[in-house]
Protein backbone atom coordinates (compact mmCIF):
# COMPACT_ATOMS: atom_id res chain seq x y z
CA UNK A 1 82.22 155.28 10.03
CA UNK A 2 83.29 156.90 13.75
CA UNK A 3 84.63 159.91 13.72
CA UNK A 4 88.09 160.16 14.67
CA UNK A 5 88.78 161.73 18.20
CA UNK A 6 89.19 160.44 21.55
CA UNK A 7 85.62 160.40 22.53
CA UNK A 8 84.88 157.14 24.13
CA UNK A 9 81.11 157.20 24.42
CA UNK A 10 79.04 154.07 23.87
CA UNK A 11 78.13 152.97 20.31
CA UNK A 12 74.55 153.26 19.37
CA UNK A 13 74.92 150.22 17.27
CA UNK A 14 76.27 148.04 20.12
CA UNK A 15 79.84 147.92 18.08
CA UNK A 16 82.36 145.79 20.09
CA UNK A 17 85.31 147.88 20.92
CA UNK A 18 88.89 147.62 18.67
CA UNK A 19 90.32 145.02 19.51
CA UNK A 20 94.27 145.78 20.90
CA UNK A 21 95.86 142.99 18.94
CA UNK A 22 93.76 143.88 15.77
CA UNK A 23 95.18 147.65 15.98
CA UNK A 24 98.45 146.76 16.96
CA UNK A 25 98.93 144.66 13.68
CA UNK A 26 97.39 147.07 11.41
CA UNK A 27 100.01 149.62 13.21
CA UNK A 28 102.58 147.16 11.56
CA UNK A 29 101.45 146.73 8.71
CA UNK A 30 100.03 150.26 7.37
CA UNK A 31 102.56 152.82 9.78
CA UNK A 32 105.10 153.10 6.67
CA UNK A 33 102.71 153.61 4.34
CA UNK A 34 100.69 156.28 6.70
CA UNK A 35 103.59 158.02 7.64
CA UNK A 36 105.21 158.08 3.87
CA UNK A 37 101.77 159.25 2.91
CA UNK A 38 101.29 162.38 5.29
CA UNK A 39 104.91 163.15 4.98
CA UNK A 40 104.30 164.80 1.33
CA UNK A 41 102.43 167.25 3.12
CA UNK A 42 103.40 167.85 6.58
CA UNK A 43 107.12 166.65 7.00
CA UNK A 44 108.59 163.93 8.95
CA UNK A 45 108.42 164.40 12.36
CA UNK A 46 104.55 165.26 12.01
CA UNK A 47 103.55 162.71 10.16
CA UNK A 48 105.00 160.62 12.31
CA UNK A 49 103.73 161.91 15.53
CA UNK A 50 100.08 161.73 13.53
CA UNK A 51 100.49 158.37 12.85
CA UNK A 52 101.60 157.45 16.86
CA UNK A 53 98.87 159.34 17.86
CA UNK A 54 95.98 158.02 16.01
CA UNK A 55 96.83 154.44 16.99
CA UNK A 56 97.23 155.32 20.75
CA UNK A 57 93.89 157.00 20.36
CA UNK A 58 92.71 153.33 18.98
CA UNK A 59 94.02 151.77 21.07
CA UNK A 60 92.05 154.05 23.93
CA UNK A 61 89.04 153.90 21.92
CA UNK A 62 85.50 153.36 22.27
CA UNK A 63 83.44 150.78 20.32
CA UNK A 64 84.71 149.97 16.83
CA UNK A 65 84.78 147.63 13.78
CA UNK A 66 88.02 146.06 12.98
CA UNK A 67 87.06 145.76 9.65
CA UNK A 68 86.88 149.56 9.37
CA UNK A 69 90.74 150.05 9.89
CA UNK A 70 91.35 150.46 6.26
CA UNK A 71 93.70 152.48 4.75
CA UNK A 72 92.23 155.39 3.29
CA UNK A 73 90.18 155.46 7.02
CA UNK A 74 93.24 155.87 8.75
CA UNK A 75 94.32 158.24 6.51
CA UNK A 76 91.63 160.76 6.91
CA UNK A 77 92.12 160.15 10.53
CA UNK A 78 96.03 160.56 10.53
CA UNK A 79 95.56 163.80 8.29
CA UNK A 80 93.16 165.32 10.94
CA UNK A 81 95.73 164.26 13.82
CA UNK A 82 98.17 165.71 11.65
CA UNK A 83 96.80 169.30 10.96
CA UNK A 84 95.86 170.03 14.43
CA UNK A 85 99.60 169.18 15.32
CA UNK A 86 100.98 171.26 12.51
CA UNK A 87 98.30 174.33 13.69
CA UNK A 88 99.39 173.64 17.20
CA UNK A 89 103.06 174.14 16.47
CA UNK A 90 102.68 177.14 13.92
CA UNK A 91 100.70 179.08 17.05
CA UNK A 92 103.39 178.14 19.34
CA UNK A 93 105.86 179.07 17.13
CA UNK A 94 104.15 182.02 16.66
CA UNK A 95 103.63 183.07 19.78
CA UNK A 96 107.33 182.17 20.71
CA UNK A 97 108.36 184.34 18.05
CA UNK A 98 105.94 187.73 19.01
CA UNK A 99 107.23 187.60 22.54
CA UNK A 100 110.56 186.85 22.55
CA UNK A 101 111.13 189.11 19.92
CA UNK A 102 114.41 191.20 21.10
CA UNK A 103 115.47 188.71 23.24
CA UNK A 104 118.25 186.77 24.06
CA UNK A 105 117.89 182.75 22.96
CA UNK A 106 120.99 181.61 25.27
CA UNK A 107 122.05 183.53 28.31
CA UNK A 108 125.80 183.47 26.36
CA UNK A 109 124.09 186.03 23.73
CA UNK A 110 123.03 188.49 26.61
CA UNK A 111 125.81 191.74 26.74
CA UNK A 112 126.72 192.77 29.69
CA UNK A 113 126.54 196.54 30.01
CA UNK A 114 128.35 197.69 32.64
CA UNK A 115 129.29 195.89 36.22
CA UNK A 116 126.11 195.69 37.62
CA UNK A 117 124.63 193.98 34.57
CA UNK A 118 127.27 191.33 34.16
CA UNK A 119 126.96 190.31 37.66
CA UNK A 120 123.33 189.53 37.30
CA UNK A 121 124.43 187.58 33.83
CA UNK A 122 126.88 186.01 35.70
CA UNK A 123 124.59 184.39 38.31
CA UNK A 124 122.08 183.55 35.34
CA UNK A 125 124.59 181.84 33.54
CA UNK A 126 124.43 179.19 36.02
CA UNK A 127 120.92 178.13 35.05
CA UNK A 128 119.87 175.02 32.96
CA UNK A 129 118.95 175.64 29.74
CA UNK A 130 115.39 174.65 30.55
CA UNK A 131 115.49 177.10 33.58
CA UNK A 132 116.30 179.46 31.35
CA UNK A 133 114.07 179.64 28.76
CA UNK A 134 111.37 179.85 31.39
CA UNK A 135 113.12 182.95 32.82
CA UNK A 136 113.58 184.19 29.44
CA UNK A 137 109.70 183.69 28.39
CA UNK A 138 108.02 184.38 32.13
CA UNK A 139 110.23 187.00 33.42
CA UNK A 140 112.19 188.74 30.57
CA UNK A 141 109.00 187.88 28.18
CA UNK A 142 106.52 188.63 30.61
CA UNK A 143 104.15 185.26 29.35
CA UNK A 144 102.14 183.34 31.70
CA UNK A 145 103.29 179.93 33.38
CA UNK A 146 100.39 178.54 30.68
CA UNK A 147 101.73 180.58 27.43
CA UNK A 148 105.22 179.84 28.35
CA UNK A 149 104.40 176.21 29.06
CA UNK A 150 102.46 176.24 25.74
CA UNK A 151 105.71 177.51 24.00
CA UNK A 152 108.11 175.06 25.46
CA UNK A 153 105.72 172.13 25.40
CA UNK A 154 105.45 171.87 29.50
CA UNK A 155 102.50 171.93 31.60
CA UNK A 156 102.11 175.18 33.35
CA UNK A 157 102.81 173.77 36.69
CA UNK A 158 106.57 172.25 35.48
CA UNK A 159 107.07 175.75 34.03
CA UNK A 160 105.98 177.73 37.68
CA UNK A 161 108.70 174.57 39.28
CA UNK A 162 111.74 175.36 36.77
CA UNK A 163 110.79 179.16 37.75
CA UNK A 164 111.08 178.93 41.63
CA UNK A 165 113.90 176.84 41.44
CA UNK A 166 115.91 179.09 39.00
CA UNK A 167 114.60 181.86 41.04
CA UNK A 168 115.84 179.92 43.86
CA UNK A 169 119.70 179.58 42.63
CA UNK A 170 119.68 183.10 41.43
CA UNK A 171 118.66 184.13 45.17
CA UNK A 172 121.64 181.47 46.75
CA UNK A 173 124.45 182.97 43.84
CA UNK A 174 123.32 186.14 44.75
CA UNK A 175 124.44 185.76 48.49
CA UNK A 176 127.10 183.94 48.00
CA UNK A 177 128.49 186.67 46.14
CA UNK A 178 127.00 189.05 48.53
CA UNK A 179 128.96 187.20 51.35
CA UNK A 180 132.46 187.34 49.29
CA UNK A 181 131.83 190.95 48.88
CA UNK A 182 131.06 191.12 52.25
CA UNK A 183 134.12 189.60 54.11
C-alpha cells in the first residue's frame, strides 16, 4: 500500500494515478463514517479537518490504485492526518499559552495606570482584533512574525502586514492627538 503523505513521486510499479471522480465518490460515501470514526478520539473539528485533508491530498496525489481506497486504508491515513493536526495545535496552544502568559487577551482587559498609559490604550483600542493579537504576541509578547504567525494560524508575512499597518494607525492616532493637544 502507499504511504500516506503528499509525496507525488512516480510509482515503481507504473500505478495509474487516483482517479478524481473515483476519490470524489468514495469522499461521499465513506466521509461520515471517517469522520464519526476519528471523532472518538480526536473531537469534531479534527476529525473533520483529517478527513478534508486526506482527500485533498488524494486528490493531489501521485500514482494510485482505486481499489486501495478502502476503509480501514483511509482510516490509518485519516488517523495520521489527524494526529499531526492535534500535535500541531497542542504546540501552538502551547506556545500561545508560555508567551502570553500575563497578558492581556482583548485590549478592553488592559488597565490603564495613570494618563500616560490610557492614552496609549486609547489609541490601541482602535485596532482590529486581528491587529491586535499580533501586537499583543510580536510586540507585548516579544515572538517572531513566524511564532506569532504559527500561533494565530497566519503566514509570517500576513503577521509582519497586520503589524505595520497597526503600527501605522497607532503612529496617525498618535498625531492626531498630538495635533489636538497642540492647537
Amino acid at each position: 500500500m502507499a504511504e500516506c503523505n503528499n509525496q507525488s513521486d512516480p510509482d515503481p510499479r507504473g500505478e495509474q494515478p487516483f482517479q478524481g471522480t473515483s476519490v470524489i465518490h468514495t469522499y461521499e460515501a465513506l466521509r461520515s463514517a471517517l469522520v464519526d470514526r476519528l471523532r472518538r478520539s480526536f473531537g469534531a473539528a479534527c476529525a473533520e479537518d483529517a478527513v478534508q485533508e486526506l482527500f485533498m491530498r488524494l486528490l493531489r496525489m501521485g500514482p494510485g490504485d482505486p481499489a486501495r481506497l478502502t476503509f480501514n486504508y483511509l482510516y490509518v491515513c485519516a488517523r495520521r492526518v489527524a494526529m499531526r493536526l492535534a500535535r500541531r495545535e497542542s504546540r501552538t496552544h502551547e506556545l500561545e499559552s508560555r508567551t502570553t502568559a500575563g497578558l492581556a487577551t482583548s485590549i478592553v482587559d488592559v488597565p490603564a495606570d495613570d494618563d500616560q498609559d490610557s492614552e496609549l490604550f486609547e489609541l490601541l483600542r482602535g485596532l482590529s482584533r486581528r491587529e491586535w493579537d499580533v501586537v499583543r504576541l510580536t510586540i507585548l509578547g516579544g515572538l517572531t512574525n513566524e511564532q506569532a504567525g504559527e500561533s494565530l494560524g497566519l503566514p509570517s508575512t500576513t503577521v509582519r502586514g497586520l503589524r505595520q499597518r497597526a503600527m501605522a494607525r497607532v503612529r496617525e492616532r498618535a498625531n492626531e492627538c498630538a495635533g489636538r493637544h497642540a492647537g
